[in-house]
PDB file of N, CA and C in Angstrom:
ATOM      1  N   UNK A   1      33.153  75.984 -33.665  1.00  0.00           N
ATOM      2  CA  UNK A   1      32.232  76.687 -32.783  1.00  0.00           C
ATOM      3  C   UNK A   1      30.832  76.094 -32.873  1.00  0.00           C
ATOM      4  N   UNK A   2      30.503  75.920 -34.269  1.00  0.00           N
ATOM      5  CA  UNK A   2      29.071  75.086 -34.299  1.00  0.00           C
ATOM      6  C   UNK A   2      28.620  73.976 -33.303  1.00  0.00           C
ATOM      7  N   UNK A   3      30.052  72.816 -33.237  1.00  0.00           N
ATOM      8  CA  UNK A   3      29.639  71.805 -32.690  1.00  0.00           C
ATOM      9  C   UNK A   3      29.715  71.913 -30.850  1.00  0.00           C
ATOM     10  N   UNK A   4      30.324  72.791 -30.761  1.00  0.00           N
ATOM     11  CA  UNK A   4      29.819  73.592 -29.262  1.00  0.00           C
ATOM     12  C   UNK A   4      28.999  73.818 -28.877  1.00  0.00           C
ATOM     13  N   UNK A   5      28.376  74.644 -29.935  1.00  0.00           N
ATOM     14  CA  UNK A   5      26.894  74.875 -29.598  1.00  0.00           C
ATOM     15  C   UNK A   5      25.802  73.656 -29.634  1.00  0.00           C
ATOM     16  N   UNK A   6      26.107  72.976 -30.924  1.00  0.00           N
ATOM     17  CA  UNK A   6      25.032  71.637 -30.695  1.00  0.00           C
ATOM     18  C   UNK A   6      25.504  71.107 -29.570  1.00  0.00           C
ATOM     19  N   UNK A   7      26.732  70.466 -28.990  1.00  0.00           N
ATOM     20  CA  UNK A   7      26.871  69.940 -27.782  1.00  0.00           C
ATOM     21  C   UNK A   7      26.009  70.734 -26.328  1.00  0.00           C
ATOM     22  N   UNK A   8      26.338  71.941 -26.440  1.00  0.00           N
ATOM     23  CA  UNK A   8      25.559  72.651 -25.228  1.00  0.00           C
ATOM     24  C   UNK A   8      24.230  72.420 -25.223  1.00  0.00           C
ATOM     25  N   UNK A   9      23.617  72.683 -26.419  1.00  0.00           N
ATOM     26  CA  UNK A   9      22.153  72.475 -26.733  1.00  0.00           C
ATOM     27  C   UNK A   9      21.488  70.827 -26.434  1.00  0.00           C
ATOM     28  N   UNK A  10      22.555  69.841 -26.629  1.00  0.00           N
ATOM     29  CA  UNK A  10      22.159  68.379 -25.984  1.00  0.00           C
ATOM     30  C   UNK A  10      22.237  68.822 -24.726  1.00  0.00           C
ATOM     31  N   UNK A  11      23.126  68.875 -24.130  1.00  0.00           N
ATOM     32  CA  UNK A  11      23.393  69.168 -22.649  1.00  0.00           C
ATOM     33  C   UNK A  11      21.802  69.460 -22.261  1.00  0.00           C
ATOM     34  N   UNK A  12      21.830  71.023 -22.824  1.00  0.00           N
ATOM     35  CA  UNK A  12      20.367  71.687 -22.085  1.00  0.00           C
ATOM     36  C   UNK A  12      19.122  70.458 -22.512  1.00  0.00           C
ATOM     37  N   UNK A  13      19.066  70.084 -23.680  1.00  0.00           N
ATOM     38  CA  UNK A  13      17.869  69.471 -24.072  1.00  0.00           C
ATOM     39  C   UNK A  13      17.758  68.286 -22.911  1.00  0.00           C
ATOM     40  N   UNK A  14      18.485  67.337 -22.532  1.00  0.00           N
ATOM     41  CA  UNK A  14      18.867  66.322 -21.651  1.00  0.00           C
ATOM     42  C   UNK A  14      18.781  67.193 -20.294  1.00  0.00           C
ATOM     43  N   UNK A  15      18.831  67.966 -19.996  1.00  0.00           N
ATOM     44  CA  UNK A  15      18.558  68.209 -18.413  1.00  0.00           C
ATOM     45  C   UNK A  15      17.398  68.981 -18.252  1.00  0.00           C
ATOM     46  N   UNK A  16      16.934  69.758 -19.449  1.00  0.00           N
ATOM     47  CA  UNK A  16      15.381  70.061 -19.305  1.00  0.00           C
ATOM     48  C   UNK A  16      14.609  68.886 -19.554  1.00  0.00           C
ATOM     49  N   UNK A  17      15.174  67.696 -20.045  1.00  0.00           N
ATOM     50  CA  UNK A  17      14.083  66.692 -19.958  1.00  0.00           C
ATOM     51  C   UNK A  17      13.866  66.086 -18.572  1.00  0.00           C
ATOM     52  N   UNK A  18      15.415  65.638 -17.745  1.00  0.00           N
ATOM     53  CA  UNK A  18      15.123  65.005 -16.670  1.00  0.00           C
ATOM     54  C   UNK A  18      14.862  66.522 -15.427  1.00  0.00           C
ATOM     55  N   UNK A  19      14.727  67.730 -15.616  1.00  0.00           N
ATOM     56  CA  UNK A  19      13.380  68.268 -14.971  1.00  0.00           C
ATOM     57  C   UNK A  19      12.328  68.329 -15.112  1.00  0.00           C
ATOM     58  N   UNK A  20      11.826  68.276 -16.553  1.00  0.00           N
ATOM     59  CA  UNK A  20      10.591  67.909 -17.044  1.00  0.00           C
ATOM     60  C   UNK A  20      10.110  66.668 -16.207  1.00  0.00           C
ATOM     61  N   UNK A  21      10.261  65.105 -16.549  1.00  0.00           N
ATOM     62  CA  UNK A  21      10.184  64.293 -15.392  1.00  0.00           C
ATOM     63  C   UNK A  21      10.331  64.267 -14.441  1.00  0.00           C
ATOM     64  N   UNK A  22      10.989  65.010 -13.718  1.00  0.00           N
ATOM     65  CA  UNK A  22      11.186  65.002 -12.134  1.00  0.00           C
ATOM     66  C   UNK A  22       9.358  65.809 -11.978  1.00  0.00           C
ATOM     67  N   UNK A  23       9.186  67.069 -12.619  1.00  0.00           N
ATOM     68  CA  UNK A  23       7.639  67.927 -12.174  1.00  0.00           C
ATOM     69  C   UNK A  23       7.157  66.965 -12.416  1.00  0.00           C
ATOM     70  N   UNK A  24       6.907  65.903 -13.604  1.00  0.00           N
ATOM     71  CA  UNK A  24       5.784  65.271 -13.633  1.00  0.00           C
ATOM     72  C   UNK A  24       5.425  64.178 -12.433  1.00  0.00           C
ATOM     73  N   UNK A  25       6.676  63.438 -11.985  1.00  0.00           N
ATOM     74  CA  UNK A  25       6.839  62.466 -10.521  1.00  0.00           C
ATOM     75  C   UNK A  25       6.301  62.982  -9.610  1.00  0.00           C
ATOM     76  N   UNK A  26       6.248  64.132  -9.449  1.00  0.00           N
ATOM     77  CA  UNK A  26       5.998  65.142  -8.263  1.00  0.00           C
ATOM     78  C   UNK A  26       4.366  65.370  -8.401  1.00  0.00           C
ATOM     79  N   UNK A  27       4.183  65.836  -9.481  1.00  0.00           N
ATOM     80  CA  UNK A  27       2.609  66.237 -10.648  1.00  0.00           C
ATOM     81  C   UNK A  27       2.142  65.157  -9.461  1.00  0.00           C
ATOM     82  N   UNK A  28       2.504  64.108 -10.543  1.00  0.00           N
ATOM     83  CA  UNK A  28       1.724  62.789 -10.270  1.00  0.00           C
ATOM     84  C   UNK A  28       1.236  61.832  -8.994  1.00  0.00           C
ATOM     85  N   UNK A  29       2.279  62.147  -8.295  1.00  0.00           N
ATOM     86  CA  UNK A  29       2.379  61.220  -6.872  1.00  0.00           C
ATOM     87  C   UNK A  29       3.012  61.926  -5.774  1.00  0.00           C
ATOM     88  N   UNK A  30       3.373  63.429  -5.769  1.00  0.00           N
ATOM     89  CA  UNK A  30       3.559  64.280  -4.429  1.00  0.00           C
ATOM     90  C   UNK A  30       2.386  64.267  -3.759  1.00  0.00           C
ATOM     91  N   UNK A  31       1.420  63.907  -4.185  1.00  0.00           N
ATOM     92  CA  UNK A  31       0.547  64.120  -2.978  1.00  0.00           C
ATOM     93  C   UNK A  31       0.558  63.246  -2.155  1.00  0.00           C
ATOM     94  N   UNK A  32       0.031  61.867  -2.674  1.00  0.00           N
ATOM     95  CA  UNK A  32      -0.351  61.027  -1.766  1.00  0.00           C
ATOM     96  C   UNK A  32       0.741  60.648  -0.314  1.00  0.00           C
ATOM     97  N   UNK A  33      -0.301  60.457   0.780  1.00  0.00           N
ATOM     98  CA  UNK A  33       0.087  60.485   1.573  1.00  0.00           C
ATOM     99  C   UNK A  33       0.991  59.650   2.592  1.00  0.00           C
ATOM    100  N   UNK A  34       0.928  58.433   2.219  1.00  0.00           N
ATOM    101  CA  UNK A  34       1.636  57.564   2.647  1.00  0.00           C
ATOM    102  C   UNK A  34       3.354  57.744   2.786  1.00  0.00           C
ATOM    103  N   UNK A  35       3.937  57.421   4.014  1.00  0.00           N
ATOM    104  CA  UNK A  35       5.532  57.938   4.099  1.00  0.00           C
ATOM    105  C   UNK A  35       6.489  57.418   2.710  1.00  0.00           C
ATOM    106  N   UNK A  36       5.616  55.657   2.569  1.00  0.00           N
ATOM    107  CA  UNK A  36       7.027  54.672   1.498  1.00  0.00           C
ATOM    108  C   UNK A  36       6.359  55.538   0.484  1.00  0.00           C
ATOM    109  N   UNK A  37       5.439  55.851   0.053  1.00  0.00           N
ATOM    110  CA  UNK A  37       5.023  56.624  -1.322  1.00  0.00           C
ATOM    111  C   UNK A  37       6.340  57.512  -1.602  1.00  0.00           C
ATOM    112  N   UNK A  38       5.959  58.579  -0.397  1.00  0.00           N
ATOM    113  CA  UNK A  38       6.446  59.843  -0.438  1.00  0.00           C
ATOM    114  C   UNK A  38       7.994  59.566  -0.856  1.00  0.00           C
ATOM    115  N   UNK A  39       8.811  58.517  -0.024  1.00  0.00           N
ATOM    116  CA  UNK A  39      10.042  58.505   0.011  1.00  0.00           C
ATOM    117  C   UNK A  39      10.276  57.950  -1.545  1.00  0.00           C
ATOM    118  N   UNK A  40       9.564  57.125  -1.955  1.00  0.00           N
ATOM    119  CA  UNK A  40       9.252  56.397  -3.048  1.00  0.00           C
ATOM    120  C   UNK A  40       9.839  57.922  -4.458  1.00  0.00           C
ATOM    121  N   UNK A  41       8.869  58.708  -3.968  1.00  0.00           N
ATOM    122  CA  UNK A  41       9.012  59.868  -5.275  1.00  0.00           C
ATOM    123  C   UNK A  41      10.085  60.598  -4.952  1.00  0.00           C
ATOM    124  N   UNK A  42      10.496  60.770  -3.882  1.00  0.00           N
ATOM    125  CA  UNK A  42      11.863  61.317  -3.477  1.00  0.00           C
ATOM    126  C   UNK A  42      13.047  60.561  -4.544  1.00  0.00           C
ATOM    127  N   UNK A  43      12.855  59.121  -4.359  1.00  0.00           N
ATOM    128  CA  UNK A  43      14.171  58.319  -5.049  1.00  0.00           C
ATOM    129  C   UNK A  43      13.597  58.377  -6.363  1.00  0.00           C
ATOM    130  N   UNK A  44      12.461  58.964  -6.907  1.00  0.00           N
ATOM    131  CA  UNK A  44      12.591  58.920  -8.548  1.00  0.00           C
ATOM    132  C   UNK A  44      12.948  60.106  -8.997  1.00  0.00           C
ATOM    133  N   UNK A  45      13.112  61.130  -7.765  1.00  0.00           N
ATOM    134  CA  UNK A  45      13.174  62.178  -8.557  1.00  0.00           C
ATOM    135  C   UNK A  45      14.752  62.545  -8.116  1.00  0.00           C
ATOM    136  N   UNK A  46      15.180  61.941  -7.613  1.00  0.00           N
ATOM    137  CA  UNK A  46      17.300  61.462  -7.203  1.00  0.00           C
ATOM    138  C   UNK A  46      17.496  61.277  -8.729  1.00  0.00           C
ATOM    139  N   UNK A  47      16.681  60.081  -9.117  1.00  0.00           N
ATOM    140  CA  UNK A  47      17.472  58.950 -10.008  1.00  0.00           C
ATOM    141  C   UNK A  47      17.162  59.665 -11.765  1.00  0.00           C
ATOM    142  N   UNK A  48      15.886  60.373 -11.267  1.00  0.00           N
ATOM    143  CA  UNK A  48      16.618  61.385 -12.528  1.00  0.00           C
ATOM    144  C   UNK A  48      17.140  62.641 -12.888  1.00  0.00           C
ATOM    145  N   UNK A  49      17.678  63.005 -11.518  1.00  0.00           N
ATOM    146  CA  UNK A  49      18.369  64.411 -11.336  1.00  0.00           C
ATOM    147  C   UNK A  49      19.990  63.776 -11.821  1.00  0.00           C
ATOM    148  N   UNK A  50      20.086  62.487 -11.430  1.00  0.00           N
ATOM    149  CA  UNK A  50      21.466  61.706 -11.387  1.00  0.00           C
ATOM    150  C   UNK A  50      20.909  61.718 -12.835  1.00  0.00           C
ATOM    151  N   UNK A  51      20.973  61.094 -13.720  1.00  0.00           N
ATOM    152  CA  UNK A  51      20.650  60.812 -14.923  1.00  0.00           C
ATOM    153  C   UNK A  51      21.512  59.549 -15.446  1.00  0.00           C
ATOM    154  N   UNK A  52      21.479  58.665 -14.231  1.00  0.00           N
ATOM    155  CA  UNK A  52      22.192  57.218 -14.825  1.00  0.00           C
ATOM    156  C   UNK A  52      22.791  56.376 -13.191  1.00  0.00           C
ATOM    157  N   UNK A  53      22.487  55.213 -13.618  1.00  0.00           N
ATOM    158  CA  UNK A  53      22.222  54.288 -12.424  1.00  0.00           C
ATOM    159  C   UNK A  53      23.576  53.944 -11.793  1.00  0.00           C
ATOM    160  N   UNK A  54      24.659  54.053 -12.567  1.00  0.00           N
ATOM    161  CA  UNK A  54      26.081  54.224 -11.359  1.00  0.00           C
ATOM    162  C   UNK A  54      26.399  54.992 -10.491  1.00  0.00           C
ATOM    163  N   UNK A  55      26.465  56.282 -11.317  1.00  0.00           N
ATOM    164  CA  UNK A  55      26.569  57.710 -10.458  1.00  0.00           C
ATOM    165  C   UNK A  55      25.248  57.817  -9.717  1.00  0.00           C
ATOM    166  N   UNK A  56      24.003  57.431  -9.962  1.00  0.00           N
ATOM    167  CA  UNK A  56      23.203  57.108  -8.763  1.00  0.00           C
ATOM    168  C   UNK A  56      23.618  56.242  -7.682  1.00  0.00           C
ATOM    169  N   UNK A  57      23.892  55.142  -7.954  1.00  0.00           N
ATOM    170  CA  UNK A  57      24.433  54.140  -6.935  1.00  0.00           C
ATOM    171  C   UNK A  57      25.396  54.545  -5.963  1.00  0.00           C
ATOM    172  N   UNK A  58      26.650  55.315  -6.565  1.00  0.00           N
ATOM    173  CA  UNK A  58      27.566  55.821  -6.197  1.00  0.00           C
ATOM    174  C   UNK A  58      27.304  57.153  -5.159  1.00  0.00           C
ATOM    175  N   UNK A  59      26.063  57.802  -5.058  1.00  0.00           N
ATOM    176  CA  UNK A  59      25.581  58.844  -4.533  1.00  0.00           C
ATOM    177  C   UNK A  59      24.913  58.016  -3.521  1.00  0.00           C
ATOM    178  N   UNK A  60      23.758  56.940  -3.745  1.00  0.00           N
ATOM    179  CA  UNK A  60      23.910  56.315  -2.118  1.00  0.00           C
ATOM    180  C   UNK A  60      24.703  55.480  -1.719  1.00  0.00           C
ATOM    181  N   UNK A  61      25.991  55.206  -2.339  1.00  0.00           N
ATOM    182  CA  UNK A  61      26.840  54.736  -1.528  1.00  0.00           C
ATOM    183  C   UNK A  61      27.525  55.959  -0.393  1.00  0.00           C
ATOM    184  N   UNK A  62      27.637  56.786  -1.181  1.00  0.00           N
ATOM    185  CA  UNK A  62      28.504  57.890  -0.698  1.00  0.00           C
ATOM    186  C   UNK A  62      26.845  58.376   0.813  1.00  0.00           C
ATOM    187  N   UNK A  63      25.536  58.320   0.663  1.00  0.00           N
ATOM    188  CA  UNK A  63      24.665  59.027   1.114  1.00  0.00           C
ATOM    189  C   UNK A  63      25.211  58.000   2.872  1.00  0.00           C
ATOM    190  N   UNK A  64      24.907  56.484   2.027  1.00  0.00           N
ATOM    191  CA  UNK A  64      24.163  55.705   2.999  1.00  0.00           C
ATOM    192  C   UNK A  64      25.796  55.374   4.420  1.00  0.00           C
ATOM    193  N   UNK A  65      27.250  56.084   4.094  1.00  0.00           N
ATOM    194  CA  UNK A  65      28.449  56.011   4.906  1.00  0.00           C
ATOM    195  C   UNK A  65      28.722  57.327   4.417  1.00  0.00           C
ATOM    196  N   UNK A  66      28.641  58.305   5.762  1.00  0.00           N
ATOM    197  CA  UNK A  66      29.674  59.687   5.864  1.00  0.00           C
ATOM    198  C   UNK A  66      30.771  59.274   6.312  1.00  0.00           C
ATOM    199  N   UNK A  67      31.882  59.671   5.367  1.00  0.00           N
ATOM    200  CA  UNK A  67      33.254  59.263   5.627  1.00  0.00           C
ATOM    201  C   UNK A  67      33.817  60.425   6.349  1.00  0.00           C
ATOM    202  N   UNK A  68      33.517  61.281   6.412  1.00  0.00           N
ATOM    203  CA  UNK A  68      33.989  62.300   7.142  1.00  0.00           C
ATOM    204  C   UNK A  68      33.363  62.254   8.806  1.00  0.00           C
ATOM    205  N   UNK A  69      32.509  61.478   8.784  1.00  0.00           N
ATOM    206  CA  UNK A  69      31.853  61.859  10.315  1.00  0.00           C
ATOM    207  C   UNK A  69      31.552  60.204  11.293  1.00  0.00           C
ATOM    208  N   UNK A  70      31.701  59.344   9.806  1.00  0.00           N
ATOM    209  CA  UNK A  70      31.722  57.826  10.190  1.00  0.00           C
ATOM    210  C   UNK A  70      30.447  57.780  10.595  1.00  0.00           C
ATOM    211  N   UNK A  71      29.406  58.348   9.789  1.00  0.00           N
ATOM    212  CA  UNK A  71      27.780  58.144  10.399  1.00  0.00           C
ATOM    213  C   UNK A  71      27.147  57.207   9.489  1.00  0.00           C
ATOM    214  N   UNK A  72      26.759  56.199  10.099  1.00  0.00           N
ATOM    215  CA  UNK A  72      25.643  55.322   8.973  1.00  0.00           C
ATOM    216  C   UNK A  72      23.791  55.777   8.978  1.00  0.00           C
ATOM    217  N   UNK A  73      23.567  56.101   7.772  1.00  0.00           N
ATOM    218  CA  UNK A  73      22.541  56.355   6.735  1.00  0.00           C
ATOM    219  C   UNK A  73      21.621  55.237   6.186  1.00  0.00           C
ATOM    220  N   UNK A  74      20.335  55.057   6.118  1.00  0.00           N
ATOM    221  CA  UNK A  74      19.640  53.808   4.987  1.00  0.00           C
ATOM    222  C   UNK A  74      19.075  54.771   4.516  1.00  0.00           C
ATOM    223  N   UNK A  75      19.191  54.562   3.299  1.00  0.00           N
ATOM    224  CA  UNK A  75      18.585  55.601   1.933  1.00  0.00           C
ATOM    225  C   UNK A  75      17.152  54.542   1.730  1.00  0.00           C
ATOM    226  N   UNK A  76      15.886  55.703   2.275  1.00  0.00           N
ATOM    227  CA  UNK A  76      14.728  55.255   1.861  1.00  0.00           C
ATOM    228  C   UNK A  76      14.517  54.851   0.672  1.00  0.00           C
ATOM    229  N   UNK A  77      14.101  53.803  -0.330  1.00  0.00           N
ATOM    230  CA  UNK A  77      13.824  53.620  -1.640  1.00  0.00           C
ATOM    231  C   UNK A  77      12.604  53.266  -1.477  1.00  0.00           C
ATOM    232  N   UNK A  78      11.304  53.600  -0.540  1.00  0.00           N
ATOM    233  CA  UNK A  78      10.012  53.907  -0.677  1.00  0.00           C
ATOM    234  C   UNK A  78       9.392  52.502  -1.243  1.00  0.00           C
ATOM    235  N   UNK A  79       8.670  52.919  -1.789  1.00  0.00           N
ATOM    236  CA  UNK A  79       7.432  51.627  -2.124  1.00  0.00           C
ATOM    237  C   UNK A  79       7.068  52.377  -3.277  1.00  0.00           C
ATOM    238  N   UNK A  80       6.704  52.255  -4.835  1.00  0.00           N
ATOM    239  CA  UNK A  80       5.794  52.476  -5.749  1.00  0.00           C
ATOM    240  C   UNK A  80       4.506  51.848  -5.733  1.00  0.00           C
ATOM    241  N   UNK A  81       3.504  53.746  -5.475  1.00  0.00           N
ATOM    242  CA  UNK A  81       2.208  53.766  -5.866  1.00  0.00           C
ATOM    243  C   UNK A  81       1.437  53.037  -7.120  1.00  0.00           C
ATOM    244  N   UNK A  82       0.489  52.134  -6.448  1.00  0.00           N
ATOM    245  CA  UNK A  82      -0.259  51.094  -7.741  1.00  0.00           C
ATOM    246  C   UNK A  82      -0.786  51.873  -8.356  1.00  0.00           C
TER     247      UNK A  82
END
């Protein structure tokens, strides 16, 4: 039962971190105004809701072809603010 609980407790610790970073992306650079910015913080705050760059990849693969509707998608990846 112990190691249940430490496992759950990584779990939580690891996804309150990548919300922790996602507010701060947002903190930091939701404002500015520019569209590639904006879209820019959109895909950082994907890539750490995903919490790893396959199953990210795999989410705009799946974003950028609806297989159900046969619609093509380009997943903005923005421009990073200097």
């Amino acid at each position: 039962m112990k190691d249940e609980t430490s496992e759950n407790e990584l779990i939580i610790d690891e996804l309150s971190e990548r919300i922790s970073n996602c507010i701060d992306i947002i903190w930091l650079y939701g404002h500015l105004k520019n569209k590639n910015h904006k879209s820019w913080v959109i895909d950082q705050v994907l890539r750490n809701l995903i919490g790893n760059e396959d199953d990210y990849n795999e989410w705009i693969k799946k974003y950028e072809f609806d297989e159900e509707t046969k619609t093509k998608y380009k997943w903005d990846f923005g421009t990073e603010p200097e």
